[in-house]
Protein backbone atom coordinates (compact mmCIF):
# COMPACT_ATOMS: atom_id res chain seq x y z
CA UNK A 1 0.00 0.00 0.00
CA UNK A 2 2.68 2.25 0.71
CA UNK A 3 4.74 1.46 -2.16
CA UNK A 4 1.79 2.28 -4.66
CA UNK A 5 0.97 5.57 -2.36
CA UNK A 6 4.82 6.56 -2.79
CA UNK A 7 4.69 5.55 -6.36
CA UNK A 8 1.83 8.11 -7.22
CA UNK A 9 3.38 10.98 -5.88
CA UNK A 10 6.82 10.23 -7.02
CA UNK A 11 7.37 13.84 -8.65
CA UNK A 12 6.56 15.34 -5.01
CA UNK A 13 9.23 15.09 -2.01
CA UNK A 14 9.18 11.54 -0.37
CA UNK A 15 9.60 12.61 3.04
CA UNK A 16 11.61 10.59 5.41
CA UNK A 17 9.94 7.74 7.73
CA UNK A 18 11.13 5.90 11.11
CA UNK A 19 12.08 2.39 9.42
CA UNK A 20 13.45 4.17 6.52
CA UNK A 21 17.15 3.92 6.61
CA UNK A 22 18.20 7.36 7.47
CA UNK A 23 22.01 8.63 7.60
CA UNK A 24 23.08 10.65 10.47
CA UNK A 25 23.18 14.98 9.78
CA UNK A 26 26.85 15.33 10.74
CA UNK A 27 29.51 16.78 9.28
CA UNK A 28 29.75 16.87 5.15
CA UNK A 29 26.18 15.67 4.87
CA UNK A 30 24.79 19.42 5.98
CA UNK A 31 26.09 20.67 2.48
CA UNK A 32 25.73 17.06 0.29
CA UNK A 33 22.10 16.40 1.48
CA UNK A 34 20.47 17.42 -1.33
CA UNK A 35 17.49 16.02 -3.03
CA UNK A 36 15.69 17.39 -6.05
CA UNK A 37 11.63 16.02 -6.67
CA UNK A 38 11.26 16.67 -9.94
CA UNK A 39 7.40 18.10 -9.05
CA UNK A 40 8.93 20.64 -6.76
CA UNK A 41 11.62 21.60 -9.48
CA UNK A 42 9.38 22.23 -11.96
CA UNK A 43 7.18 24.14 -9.85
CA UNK A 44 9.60 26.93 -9.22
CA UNK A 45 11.02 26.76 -12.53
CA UNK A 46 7.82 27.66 -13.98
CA UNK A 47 7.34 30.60 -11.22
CA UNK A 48 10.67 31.74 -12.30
CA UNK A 49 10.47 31.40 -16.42
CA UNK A 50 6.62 33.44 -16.04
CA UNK A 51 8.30 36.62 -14.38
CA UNK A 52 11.25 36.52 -16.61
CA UNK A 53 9.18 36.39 -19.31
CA UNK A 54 7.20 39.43 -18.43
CA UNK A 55 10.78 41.04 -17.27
CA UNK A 56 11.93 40.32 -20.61
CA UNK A 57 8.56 41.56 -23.08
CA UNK A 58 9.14 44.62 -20.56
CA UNK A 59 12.72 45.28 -22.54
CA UNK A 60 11.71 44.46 -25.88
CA UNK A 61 9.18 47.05 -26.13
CA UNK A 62 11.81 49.55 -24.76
CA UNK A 63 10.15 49.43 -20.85
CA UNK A 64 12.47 49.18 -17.79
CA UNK A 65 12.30 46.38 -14.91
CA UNK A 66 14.47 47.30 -11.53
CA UNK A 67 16.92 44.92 -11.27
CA UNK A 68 16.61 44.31 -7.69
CA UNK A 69 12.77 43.30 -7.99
CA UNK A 70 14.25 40.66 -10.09
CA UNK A 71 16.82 39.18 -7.51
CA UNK A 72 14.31 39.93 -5.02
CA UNK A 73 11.81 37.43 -6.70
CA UNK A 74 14.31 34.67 -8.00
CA UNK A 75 17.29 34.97 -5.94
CA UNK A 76 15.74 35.31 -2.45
CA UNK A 77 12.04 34.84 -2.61
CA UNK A 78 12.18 31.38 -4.82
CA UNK A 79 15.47 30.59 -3.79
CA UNK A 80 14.74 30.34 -0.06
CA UNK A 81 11.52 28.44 -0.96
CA UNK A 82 14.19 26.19 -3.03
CA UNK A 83 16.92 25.63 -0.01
CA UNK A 84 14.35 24.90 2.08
CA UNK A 85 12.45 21.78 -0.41
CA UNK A 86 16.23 20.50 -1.64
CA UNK A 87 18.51 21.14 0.95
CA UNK A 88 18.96 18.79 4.23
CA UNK A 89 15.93 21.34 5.30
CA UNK A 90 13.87 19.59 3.24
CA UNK A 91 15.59 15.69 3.60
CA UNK A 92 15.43 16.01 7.18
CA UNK A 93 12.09 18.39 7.83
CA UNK A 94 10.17 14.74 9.05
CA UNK A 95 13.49 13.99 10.95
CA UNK A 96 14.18 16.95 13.11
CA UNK A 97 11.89 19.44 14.37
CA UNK A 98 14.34 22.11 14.72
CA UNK A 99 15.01 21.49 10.81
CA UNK A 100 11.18 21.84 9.97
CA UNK A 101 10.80 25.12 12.06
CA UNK A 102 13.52 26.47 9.97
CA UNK A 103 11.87 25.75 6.53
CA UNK A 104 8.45 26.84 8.53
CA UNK A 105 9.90 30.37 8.99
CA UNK A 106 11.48 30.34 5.54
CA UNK A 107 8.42 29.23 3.72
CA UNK A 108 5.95 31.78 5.91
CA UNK A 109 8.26 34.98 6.68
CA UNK A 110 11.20 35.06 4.77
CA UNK A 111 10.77 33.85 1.19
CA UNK A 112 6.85 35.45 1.07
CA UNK A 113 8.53 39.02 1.94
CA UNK A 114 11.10 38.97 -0.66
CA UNK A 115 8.53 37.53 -3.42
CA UNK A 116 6.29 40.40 -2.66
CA UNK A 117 9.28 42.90 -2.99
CA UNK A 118 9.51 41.18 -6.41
CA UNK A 119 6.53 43.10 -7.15
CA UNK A 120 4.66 40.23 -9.57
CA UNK A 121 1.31 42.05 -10.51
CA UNK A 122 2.65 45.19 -10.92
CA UNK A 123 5.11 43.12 -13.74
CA UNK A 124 2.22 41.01 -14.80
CA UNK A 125 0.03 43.90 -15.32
CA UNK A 126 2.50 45.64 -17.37
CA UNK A 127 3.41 42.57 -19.56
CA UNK A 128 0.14 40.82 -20.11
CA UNK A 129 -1.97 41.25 -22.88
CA UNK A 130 -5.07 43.42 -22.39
CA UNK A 131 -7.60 40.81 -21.99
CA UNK A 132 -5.48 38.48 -19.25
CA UNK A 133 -4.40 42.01 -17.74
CA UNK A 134 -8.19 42.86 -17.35
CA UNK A 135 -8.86 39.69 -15.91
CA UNK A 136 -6.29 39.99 -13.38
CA UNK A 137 -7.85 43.33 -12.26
CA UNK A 138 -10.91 41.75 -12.13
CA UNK A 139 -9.72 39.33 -9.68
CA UNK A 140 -7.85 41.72 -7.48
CA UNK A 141 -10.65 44.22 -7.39
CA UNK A 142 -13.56 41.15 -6.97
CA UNK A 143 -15.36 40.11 -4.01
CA UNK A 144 -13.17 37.59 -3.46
CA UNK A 145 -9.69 39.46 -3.69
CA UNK A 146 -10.62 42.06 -1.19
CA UNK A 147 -11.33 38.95 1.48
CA UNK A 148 -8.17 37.06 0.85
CA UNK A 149 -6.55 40.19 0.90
CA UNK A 150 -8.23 41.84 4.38
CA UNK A 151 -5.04 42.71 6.20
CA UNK A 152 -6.98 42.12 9.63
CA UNK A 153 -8.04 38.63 8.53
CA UNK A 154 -5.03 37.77 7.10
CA UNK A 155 -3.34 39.01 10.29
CA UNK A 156 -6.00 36.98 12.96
CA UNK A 157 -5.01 33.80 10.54
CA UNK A 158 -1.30 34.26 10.56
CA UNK A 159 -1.54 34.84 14.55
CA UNK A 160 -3.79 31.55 15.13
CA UNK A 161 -2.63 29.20 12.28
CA UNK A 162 0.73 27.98 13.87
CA UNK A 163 -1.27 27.89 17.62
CA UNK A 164 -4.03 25.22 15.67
CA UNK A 165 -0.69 23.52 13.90
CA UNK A 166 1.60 22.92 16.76
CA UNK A 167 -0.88 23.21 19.88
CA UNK A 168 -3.12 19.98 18.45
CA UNK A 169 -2.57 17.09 16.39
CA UNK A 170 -2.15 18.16 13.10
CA UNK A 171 1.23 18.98 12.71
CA UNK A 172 2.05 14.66 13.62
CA UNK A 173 -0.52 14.59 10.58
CA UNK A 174 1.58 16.19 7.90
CA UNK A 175 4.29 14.15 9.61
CA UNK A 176 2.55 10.66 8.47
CA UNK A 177 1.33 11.85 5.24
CA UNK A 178 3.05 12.69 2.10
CA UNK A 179 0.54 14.92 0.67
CA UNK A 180 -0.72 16.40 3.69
CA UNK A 181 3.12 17.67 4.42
CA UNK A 182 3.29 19.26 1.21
CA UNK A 183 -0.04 20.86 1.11
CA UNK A 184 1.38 22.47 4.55
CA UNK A 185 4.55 23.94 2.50
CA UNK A 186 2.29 25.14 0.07
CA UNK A 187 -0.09 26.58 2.81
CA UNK A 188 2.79 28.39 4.37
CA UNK A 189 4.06 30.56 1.35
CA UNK A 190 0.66 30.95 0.20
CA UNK A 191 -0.06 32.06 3.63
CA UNK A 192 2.77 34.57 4.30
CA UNK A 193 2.39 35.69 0.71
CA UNK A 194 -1.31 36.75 1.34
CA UNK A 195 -0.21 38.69 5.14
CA UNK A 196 2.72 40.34 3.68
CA UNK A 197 1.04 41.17 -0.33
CA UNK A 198 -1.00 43.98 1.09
CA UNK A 199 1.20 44.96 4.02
CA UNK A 200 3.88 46.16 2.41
CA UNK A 201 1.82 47.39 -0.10
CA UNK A 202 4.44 47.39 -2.98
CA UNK A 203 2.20 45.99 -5.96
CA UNK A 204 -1.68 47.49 -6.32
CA UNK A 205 -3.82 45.81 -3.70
CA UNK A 206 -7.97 46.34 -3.44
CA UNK A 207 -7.94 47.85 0.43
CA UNK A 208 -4.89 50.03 0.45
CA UNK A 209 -4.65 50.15 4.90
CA UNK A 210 -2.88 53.17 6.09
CA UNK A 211 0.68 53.09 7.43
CA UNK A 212 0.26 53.35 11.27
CA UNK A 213 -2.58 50.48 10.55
CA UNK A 214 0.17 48.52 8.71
CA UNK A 215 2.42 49.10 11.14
CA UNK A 216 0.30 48.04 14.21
CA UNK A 217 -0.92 44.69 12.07
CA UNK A 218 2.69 43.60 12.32
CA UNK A 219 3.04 45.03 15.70
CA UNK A 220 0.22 42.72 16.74
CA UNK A 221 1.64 39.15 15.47
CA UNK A 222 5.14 39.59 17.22
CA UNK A 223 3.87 38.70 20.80
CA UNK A 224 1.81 35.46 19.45
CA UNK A 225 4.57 34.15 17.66
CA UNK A 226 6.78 34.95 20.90
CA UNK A 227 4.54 33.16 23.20
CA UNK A 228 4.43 30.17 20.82
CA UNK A 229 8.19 29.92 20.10
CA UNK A 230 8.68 30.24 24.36
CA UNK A 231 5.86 27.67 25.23
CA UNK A 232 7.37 25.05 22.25
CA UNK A 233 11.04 25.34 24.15
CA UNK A 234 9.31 25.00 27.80
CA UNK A 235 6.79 22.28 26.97
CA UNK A 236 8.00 19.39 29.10
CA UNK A 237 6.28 17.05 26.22
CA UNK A 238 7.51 16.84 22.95
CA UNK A 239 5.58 18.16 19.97
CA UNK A 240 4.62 14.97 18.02
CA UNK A 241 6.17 12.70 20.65
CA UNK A 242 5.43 9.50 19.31
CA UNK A 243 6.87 10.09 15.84
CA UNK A 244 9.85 11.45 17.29
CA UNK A 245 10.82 8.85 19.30
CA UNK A 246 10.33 6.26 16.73
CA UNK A 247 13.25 7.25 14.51
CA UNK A 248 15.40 6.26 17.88
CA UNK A 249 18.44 8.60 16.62
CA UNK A 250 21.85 8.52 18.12
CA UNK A 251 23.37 11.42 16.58
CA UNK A 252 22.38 14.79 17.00
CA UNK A 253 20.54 16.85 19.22
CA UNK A 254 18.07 15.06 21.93
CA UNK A 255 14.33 15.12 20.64
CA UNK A 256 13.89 17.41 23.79
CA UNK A 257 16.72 19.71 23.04
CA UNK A 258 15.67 19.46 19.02
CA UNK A 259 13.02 21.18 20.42
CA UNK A 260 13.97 23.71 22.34
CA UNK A 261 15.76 25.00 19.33
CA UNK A 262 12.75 24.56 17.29
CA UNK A 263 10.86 27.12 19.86
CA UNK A 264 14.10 29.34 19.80
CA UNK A 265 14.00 29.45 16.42
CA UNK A 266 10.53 30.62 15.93
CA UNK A 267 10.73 33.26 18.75
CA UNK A 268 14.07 34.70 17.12
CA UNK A 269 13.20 34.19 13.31
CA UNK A 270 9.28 35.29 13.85
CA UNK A 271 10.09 38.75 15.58
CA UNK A 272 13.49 39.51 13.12
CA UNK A 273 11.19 39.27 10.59
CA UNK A 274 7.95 40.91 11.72
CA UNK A 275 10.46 44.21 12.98
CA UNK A 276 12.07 43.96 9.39
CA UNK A 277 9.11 44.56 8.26
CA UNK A 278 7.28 47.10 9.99
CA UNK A 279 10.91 49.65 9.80
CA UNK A 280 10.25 48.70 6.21
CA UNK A 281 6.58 49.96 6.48
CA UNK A 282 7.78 53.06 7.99
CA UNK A 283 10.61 54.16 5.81
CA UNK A 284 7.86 53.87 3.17
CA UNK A 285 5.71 56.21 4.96
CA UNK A 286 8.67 58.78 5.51
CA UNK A 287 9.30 58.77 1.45
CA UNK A 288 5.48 58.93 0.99
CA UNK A 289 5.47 62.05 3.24
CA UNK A 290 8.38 63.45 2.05
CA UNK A 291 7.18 63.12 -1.77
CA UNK A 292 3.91 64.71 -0.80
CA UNK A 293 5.25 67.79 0.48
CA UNK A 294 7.18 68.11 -2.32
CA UNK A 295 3.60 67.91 -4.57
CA UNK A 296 2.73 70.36 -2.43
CA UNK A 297 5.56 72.86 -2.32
CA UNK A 298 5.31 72.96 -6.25
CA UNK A 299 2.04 73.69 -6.60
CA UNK A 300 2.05 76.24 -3.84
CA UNK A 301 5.65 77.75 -5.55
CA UNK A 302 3.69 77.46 -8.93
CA UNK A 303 0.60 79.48 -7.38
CA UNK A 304 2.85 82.08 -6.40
CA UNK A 305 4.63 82.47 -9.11
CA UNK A 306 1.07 83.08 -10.96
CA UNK A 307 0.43 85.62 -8.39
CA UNK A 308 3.49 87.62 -9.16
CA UNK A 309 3.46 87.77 -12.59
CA UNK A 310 -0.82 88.56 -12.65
CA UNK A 311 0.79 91.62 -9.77
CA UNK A 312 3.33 92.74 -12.56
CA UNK A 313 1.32 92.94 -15.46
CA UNK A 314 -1.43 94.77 -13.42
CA UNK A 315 -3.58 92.31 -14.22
CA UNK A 316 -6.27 90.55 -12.04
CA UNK A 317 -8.78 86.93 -13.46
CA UNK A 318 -10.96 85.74 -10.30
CA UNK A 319 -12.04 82.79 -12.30
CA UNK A 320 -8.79 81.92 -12.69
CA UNK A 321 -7.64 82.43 -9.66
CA UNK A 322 -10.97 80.73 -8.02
CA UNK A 323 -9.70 77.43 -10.07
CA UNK A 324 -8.34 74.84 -7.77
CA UNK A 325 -4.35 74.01 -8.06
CA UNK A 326 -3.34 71.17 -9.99
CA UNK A 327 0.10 69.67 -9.87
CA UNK A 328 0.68 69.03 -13.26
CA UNK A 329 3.59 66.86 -12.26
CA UNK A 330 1.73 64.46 -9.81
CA UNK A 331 -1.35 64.00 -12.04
CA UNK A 332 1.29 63.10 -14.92
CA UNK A 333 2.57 60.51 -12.33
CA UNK A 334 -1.13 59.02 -11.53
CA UNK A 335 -1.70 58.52 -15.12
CA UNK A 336 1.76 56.34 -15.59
């Protein structure tokens, strides 16, 4: 039974079981470890041929693409997601908890903020054709975008997710089941992707939240990911204890002090990331101010500038001086 389960989801990851035969994470083996599903593979590769692709019919028509949204996307958004299904992160996630908390936090907060940076619908947008762009506006703008996209939903799920993971039995679920485990990889960048997408607020997003409510959304999750990460390294009962203690390892860290590290690891990564973030959030607001008043200075230079030369020519309009200002400059910008 197992053999024809393993055999139909032989282009996913085959995760590692207690009577498989297992080699010891020591030494060499930390770099050498490295397995490649083909399912997984071709996953990201077609993630990372659709943005070049729009990066590249960007440059043929003459258009410009920052070169750091590009690394951004591929280098550290997909390529954490990558270290983390290929590496010993990924050979050893059923193995070691301490391993799986590590591609956790890379699949949830670290790859899912540098994908967003990567800004894909603003690219997609400018490179699709005009019927599959006005589709994709359709989405984000639908009924259904806006509640994905909430920022307070996606918050209150990104704060009680990992408490309903590690707190009952479904994490040792995902540990017995192939596809369950990979569905939980797949929930976890989909996951941080949809808290971070309209956070940071880099590509267009259907409720635009202001930045102190941005700010205090991030503010919020810290302390819930602290008290989860301190509770996992206190618990006097491991996480999944049965499974654990089946493998009956000799090398490495104790399944108690595995861990402990896992909990560490959460605390440290979750709260690195989440205060990443929010200076992020609020150097965006200081340029966002600081641009404004510069809209503003113009148009009020602009005005008097209109003023003196109506004053030297001796020559008063109250209609046009009853018009309302216009900064030429920023509507130019709203229109790009």
């Amino acid at each position: 039974m197992r053999d024809m389960f393993s055999g139909s989801l032989a282009l996913l990851p085959l995760h590692a079981k207690p009577d498989d035969d297992i080699l010891p994470l020591v030494g060499s083996r930390y770099f050498t470890a490295w397995e490649f599903p083909p399912g997984a593979l071709i996953g990201l590769l077609v993630a990372a041929g659709l943005y070049l692709w729009g990066v590249q019919r960007l440059r043929t028509r003459g258009d410009r693409w920052p070169v750091m949204r590009t690394i951004s996307f591929l280098v550290l958004g997909l390529g954490s997601i990558a270290v983390g299904t290929f590496s010993f992160l990924g050979v050893y996630d059923t193995v070691l908890f301490w391993s799986h908390m590590v591609q956790h936090m890379l699949f949830a907060m670290i790859a899912p903020v540098f994908i967003v940076f990567g800004a894909p619908v603003t690219l997609a947008l400018r490179a699709l054709p005009k019927r599959p762009r006005a589709v994709l506006l359709k989405v984000l703008h639908s009924w259904f975008g806006k509640f994905v996209m909430f920022p307070p939903l996606t918050t209150a799920l990104m704060v009680v997710y990992p408490f309903g993971l590690y707190m009952s039995g479904l994490y040792e679920i995902t540990l017995r089941n192939d596809l369950a485990h990979d569905l939980l990889h797949l929930f976890l960048v989909t996951m941080g992707v949809l808290f971070f997408f309209p956070l940071l607020g880099v590509d267009p997003v259907p409720i635009k939240m202001p930045y102190p409510i941005r700010i205090l959304l991030f503010f919020i999750t810290m302390p819930f990911h602290a008290f989860l990460g301190v509770t996992i390294m206190g618990s006097s009962r491991l996480v999944a204890e049965e499974w654990y203690l089946s493998f009956e390892r000799t090398w490495g860290l104790s399944p108690m002090a595995d861990q402990e590290w896992a909990g560490a690891l959460m605390w440290a990564t979750g709260d690195l990331t989440m205060f990443a973030a929010m200076i992020t959030i609020f150097v965006q607001w200081v340029k966002d101010s600081n641009r404004e008043a510069r809209r503003v200075d113009r148009a009020l230079d602009r005005e008097e500038a209109r003023r003196a030369r109506a004053e030297g020519l001796g020559y008063h309009d109250p209609q046009r001086q009853s018009q309302p200002i216009v900064d030429t400059d920023n509507a130019k910008e709203d229109r790009q």
